[in-house]
Protein backbone atom coordinates (compact mmCIF):
# COMPACT_ATOMS: atom_id res chain seq x y z
CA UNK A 1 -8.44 -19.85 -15.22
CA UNK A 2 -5.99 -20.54 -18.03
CA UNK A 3 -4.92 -18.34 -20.79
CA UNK A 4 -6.70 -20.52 -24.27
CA UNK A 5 -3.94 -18.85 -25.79
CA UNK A 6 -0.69 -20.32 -23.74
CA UNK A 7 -2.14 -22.60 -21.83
CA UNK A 8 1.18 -22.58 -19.19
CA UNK A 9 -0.60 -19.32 -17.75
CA UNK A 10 -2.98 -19.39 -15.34
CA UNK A 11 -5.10 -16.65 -13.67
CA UNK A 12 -5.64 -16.36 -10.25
CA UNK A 13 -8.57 -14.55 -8.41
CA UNK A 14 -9.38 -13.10 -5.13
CA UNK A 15 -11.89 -14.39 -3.45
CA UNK A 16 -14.84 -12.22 -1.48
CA UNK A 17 -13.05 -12.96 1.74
CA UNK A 18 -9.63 -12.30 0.55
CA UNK A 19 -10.67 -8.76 -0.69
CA UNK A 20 -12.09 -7.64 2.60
CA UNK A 21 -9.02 -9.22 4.24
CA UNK A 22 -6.85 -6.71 2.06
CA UNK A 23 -9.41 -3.82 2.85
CA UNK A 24 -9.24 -4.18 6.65
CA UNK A 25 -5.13 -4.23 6.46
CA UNK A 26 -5.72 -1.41 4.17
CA UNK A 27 -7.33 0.73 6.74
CA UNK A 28 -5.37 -0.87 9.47
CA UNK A 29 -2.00 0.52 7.57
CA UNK A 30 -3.30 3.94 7.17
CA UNK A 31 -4.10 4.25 10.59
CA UNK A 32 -1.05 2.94 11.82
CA UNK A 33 0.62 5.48 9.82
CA UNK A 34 -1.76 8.04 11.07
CA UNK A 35 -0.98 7.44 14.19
CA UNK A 36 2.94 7.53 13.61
CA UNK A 37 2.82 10.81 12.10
CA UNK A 38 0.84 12.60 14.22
CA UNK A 39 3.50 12.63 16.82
CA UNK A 40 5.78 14.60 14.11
CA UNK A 41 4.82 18.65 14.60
CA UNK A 42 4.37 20.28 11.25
CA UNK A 43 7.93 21.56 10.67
CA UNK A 44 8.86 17.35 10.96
CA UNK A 45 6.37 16.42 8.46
CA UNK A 46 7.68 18.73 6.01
CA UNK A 47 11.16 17.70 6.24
CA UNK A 48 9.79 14.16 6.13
CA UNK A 49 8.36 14.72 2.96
CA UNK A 50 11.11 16.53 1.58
CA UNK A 51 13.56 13.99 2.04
CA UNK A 52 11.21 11.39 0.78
CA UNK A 53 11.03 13.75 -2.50
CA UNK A 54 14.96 13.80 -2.60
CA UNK A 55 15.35 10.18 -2.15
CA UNK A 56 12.37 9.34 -4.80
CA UNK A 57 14.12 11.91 -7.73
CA UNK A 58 17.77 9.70 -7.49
């Protein structure tokens, strides 16, 4: 679709298909990552997390 406006911009869409391409590697990712970090105990996670914090707040 182009912008009526500025006609050198043009929309693109997702299709049907493409979103429920991007919602199975949604899931896929999270349970990838589920799996990772349920081989970290508790204590691990936390220290994940907190040095994800300190790297995010520089």
């Amino acid at each position: 679709m182009v912008d009526e406006s500025d006609r050198r911009i043009i929309y693109l869409g997702i299709t049907d298909k493409g979103t429920d391409v991007l919602k199975r590697a949604s899931l896929e990712g999270q349970r990838l990552r589920k799996d990772l970090f349920e081989k970290l105990t508790e204590q691990e996670r936390t220290q994940l997390a907190n040095l994800y914090k300190k790297l995010n707040s520089e």
